[in-house]
PDB file of N, CA and C in Angstrom:
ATOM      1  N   UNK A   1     118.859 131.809  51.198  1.00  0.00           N
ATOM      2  CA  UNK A   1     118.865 130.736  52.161  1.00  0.00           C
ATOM      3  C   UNK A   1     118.964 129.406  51.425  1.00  0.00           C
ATOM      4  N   UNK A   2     120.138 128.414  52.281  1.00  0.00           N
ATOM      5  CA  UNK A   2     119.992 126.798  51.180  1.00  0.00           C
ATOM      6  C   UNK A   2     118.911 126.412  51.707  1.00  0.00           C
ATOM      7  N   UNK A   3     119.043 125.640  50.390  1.00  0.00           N
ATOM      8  CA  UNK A   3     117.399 124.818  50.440  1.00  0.00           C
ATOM      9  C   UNK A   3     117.726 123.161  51.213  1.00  0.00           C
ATOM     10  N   UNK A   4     116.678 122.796  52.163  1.00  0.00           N
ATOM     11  CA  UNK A   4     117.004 121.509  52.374  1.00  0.00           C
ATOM     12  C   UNK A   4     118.469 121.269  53.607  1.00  0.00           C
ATOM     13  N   UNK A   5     117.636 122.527  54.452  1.00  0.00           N
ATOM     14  CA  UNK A   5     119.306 122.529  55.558  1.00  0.00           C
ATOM     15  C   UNK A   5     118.734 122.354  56.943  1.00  0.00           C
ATOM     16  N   UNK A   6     116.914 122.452  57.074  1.00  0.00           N
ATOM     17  CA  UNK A   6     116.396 121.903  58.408  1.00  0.00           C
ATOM     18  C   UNK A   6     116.368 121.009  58.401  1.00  0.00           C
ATOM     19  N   UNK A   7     116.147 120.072  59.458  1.00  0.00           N
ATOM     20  CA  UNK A   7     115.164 118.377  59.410  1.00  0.00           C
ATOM     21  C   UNK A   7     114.217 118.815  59.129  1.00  0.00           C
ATOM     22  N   UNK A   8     113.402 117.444  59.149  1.00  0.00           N
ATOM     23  CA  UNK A   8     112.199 116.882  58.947  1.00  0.00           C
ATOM     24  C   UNK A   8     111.350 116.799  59.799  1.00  0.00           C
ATOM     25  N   UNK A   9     110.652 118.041  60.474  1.00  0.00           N
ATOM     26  CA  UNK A   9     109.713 118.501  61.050  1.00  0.00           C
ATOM     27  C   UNK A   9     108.417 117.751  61.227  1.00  0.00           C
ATOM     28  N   UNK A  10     108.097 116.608  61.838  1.00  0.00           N
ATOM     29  CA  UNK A  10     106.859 115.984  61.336  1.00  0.00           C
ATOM     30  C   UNK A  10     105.937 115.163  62.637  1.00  0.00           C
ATOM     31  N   UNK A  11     104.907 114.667  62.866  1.00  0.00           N
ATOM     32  CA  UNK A  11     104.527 113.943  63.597  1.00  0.00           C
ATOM     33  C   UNK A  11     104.503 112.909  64.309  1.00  0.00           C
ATOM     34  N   UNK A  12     104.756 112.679  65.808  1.00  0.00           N
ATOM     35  CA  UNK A  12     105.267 110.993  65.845  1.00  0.00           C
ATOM     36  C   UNK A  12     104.734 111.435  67.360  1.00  0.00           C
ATOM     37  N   UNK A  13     103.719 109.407  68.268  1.00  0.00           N
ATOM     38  CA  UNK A  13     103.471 109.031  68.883  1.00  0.00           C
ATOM     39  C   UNK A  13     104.297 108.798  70.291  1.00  0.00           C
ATOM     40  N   UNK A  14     103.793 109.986  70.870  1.00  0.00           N
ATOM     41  CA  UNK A  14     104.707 109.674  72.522  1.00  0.00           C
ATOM     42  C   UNK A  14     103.574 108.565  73.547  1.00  0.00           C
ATOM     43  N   UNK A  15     104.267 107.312  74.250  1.00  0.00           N
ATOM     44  CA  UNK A  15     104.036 106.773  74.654  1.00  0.00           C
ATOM     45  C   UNK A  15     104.396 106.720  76.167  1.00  0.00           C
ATOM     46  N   UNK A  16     103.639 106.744  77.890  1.00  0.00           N
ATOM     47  CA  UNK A  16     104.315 107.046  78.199  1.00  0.00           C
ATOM     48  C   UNK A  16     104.293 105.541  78.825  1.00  0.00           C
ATOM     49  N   UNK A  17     104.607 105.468  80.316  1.00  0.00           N
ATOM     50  CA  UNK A  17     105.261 104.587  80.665  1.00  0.00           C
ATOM     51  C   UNK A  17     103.758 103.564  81.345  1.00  0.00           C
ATOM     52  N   UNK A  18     103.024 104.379  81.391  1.00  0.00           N
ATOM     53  CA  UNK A  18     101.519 103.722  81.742  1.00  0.00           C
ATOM     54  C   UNK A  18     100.689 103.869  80.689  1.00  0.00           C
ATOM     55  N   UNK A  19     101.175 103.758  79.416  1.00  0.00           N
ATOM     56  CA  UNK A  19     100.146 103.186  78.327  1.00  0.00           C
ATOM     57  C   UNK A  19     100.078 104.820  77.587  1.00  0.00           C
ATOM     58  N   UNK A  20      99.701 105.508  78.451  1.00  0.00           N
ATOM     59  CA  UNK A  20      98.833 106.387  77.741  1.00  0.00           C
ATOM     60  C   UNK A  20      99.841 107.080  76.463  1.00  0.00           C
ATOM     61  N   UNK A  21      99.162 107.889  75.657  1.00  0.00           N
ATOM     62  CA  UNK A  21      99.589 108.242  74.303  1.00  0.00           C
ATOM     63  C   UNK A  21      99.025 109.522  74.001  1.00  0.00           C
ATOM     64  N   UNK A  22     100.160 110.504  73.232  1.00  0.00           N
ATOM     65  CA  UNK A  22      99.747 111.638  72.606  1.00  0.00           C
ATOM     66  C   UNK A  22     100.827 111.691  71.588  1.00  0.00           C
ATOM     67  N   UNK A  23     100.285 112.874  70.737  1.00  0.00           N
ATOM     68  CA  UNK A  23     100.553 112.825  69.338  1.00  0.00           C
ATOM     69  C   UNK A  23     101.670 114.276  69.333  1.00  0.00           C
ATOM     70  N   UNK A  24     102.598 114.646  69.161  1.00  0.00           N
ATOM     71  CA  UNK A  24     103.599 115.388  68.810  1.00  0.00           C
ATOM     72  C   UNK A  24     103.885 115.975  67.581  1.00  0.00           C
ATOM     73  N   UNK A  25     104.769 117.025  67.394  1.00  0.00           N
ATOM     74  CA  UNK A  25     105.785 117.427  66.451  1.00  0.00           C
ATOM     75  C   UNK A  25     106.874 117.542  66.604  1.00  0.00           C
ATOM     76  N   UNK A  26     108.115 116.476  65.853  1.00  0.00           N
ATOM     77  CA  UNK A  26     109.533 116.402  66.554  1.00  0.00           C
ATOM     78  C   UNK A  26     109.916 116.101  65.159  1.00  0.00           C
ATOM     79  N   UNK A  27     111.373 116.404  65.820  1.00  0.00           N
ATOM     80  CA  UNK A  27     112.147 115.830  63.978  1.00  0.00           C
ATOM     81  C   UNK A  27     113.273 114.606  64.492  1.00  0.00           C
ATOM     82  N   UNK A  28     112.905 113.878  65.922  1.00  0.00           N
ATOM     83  CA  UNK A  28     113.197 112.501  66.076  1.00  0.00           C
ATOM     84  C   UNK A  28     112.149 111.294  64.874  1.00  0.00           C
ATOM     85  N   UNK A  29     113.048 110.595  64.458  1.00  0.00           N
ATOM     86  CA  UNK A  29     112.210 109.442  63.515  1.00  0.00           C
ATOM     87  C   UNK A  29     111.633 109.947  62.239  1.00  0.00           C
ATOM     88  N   UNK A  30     111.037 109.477  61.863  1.00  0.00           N
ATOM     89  CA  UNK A  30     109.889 109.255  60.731  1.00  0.00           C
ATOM     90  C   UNK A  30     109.123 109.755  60.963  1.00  0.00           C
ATOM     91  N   UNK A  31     107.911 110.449  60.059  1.00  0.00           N
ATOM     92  CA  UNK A  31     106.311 110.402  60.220  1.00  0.00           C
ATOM     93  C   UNK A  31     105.684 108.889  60.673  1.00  0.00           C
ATOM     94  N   UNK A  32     104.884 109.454  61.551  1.00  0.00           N
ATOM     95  CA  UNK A  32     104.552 108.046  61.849  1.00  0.00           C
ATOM     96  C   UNK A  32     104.947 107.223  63.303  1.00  0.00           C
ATOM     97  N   UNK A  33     106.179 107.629  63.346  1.00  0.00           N
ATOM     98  CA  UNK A  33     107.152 106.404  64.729  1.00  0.00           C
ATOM     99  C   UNK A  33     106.546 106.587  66.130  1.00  0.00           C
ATOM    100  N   UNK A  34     106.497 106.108  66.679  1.00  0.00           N
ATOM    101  CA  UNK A  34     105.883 105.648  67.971  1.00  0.00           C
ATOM    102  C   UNK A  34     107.296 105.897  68.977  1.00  0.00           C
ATOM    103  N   UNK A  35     107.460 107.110  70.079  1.00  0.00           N
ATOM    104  CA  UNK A  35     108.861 107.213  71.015  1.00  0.00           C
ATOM    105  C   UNK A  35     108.286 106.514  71.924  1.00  0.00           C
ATOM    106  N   UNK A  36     108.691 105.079  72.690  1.00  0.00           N
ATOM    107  CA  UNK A  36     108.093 104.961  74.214  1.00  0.00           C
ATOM    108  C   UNK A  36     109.068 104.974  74.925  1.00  0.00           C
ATOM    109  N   UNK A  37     108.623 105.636  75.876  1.00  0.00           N
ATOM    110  CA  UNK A  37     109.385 106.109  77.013  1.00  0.00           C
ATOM    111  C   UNK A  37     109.678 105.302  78.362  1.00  0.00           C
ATOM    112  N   UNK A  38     111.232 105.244  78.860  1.00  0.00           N
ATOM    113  CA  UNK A  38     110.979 104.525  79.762  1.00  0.00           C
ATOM    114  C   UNK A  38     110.860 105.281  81.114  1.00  0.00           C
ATOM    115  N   UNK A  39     111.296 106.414  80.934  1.00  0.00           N
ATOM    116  CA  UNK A  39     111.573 107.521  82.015  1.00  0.00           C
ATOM    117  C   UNK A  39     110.586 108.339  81.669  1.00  0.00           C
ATOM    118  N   UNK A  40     109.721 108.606  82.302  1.00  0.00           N
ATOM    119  CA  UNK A  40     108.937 110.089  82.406  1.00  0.00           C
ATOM    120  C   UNK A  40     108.533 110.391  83.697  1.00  0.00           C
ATOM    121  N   UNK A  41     107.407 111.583  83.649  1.00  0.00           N
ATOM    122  CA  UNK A  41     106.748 112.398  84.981  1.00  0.00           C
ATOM    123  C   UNK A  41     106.364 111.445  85.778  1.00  0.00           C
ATOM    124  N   UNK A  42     105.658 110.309  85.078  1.00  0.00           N
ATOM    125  CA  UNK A  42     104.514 109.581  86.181  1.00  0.00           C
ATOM    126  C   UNK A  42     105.691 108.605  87.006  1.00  0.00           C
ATOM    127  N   UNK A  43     107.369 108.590  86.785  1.00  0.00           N
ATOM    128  CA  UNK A  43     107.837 107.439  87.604  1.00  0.00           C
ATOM    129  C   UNK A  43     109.420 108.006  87.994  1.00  0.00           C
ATOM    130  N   UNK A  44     109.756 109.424  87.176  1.00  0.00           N
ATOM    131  CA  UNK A  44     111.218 109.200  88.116  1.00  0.00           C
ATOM    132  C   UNK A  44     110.679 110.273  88.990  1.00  0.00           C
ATOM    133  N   UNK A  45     112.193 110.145  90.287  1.00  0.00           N
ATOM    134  CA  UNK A  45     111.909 110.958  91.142  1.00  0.00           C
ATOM    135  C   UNK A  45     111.804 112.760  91.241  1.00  0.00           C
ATOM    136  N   UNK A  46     112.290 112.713  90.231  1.00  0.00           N
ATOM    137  CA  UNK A  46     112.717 114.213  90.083  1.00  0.00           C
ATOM    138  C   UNK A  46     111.110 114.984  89.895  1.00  0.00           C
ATOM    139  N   UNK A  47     110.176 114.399  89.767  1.00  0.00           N
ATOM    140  CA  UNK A  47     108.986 114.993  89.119  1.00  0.00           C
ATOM    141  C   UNK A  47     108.362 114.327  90.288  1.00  0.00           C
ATOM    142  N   UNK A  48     108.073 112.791  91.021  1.00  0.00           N
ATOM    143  CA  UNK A  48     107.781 112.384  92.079  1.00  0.00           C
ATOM    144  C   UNK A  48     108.500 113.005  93.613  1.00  0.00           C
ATOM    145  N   UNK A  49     108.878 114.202  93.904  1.00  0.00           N
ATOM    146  CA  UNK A  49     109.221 114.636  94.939  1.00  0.00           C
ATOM    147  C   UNK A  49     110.383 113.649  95.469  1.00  0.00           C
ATOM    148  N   UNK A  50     111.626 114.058  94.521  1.00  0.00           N
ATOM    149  CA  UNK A  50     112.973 113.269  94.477  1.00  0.00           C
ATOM    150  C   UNK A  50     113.691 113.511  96.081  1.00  0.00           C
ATOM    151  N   UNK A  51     113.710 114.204  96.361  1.00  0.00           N
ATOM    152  CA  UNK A  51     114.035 114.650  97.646  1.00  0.00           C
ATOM    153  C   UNK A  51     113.553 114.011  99.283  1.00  0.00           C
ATOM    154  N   UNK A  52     112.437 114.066  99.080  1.00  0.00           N
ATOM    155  CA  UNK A  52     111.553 113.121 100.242  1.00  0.00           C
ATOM    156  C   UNK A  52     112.057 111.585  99.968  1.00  0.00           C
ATOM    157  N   UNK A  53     112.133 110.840  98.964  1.00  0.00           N
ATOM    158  CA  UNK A  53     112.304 109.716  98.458  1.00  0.00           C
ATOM    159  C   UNK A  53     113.894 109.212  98.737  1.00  0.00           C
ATOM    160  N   UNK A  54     115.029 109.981  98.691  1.00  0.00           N
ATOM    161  CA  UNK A  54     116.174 109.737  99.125  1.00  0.00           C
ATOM    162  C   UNK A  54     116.273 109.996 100.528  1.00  0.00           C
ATOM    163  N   UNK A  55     115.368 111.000 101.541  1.00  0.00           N
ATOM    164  CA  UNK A  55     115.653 110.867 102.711  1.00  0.00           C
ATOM    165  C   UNK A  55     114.595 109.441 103.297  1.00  0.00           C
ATOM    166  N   UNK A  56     113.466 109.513 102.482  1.00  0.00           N
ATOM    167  CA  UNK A  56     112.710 107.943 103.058  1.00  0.00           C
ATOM    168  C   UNK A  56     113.709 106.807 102.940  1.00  0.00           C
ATOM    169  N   UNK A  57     114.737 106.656 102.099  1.00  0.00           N
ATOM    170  CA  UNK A  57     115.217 105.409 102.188  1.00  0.00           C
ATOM    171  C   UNK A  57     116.747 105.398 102.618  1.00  0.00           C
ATOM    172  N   UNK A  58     116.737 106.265 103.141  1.00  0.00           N
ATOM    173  CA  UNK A  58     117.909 106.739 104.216  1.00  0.00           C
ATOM    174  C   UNK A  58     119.450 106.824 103.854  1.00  0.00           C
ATOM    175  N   UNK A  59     119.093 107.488 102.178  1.00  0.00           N
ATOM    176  CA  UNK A  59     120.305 107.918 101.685  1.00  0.00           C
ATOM    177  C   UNK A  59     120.745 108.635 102.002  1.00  0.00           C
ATOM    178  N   UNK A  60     120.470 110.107 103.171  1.00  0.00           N
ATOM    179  CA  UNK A  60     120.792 111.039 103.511  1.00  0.00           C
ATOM    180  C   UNK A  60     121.796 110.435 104.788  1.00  0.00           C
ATOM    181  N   UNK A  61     121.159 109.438 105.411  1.00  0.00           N
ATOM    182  CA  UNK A  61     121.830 109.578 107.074  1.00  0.00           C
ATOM    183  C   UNK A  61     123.186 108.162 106.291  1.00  0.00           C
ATOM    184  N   UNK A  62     123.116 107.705 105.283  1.00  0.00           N
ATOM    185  CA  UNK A  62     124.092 106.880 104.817  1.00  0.00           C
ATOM    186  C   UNK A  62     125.327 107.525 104.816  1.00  0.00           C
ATOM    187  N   UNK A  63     124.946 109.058 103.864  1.00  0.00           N
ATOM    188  CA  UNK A  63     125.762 110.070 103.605  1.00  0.00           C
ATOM    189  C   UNK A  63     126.513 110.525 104.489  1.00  0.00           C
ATOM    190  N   UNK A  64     125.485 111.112 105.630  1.00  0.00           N
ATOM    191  CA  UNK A  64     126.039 111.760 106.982  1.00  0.00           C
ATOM    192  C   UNK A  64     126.427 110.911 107.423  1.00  0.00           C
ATOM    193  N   UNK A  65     126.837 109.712 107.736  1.00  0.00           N
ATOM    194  CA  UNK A  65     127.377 108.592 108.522  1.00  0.00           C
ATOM    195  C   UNK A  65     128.886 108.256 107.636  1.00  0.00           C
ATOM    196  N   UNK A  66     128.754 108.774 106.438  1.00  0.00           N
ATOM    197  CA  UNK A  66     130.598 108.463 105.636  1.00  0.00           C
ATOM    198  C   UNK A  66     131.254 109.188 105.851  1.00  0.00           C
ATOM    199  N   UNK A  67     130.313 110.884 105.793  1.00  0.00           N
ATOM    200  CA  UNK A  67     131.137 111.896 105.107  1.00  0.00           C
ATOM    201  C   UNK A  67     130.987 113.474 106.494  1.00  0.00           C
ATOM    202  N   UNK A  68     129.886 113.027 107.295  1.00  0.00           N
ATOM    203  CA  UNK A  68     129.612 114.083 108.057  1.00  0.00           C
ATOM    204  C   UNK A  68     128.676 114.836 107.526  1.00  0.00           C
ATOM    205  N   UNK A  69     128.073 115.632 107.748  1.00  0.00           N
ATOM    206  CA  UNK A  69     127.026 116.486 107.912  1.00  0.00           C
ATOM    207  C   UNK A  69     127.667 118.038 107.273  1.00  0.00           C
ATOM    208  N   UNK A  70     127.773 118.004 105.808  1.00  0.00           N
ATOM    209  CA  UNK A  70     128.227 119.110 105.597  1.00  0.00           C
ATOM    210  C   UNK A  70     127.606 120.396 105.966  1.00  0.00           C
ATOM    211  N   UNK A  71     126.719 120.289 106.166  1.00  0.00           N
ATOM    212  CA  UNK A  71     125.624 121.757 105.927  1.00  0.00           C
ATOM    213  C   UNK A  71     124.969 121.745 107.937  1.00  0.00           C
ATOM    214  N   UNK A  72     125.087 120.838 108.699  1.00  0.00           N
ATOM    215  CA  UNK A  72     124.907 120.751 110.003  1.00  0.00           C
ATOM    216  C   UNK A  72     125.826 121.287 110.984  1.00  0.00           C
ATOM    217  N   UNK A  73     125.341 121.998 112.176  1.00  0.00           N
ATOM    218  CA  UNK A  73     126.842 122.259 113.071  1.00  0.00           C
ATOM    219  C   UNK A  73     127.648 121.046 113.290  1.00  0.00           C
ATOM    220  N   UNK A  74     129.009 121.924 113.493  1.00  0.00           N
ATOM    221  CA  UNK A  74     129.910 120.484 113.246  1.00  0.00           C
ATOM    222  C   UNK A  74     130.206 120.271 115.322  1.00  0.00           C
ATOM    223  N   UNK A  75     130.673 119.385 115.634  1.00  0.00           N
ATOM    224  CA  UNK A  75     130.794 118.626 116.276  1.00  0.00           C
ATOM    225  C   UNK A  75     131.988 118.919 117.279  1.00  0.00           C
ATOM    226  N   UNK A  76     132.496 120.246 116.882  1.00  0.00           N
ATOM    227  CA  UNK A  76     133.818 120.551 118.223  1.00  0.00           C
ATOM    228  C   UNK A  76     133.475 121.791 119.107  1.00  0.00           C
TER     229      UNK A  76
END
């Protein structure tokens, strides 16, 4: 096996988007580097119940109002 053909396997500071912090093993950065995040669990929708959130702000009936109601009985 060559020698010197993985990365650099090592420790670095996940930050998330509300402060809080934990400690990792990644071979992003340096020993040491601090990742802060601008996207995580606590704020996009996909982890916040993405689905409810596009019909609350009435991206769904925007949709159905361009394009029709693909998945609804149709209308003849």
């Amino acid at each position: 096996m060559k020698a010197d053909t993985h990365p650099d396997y090592h420790e670095i500071t996940i930050v998330m988007t509300d402060g809080t912090e934990y400690t990792t093993r990644s071979t992003w950065g340096k020993e040491g580097d601090v990742m802060k995040l601008d996207v995580d669990p606590l704020t996009h929708p996909a982890w916040q119940g993405g689905t409810g959130r596009v019909v609350e702000k009435g991206q769904l009936s925007k949709f159905e109002s361009r394009y029709g109601s693909l998945f609804g009985a149709s209308d003849s």
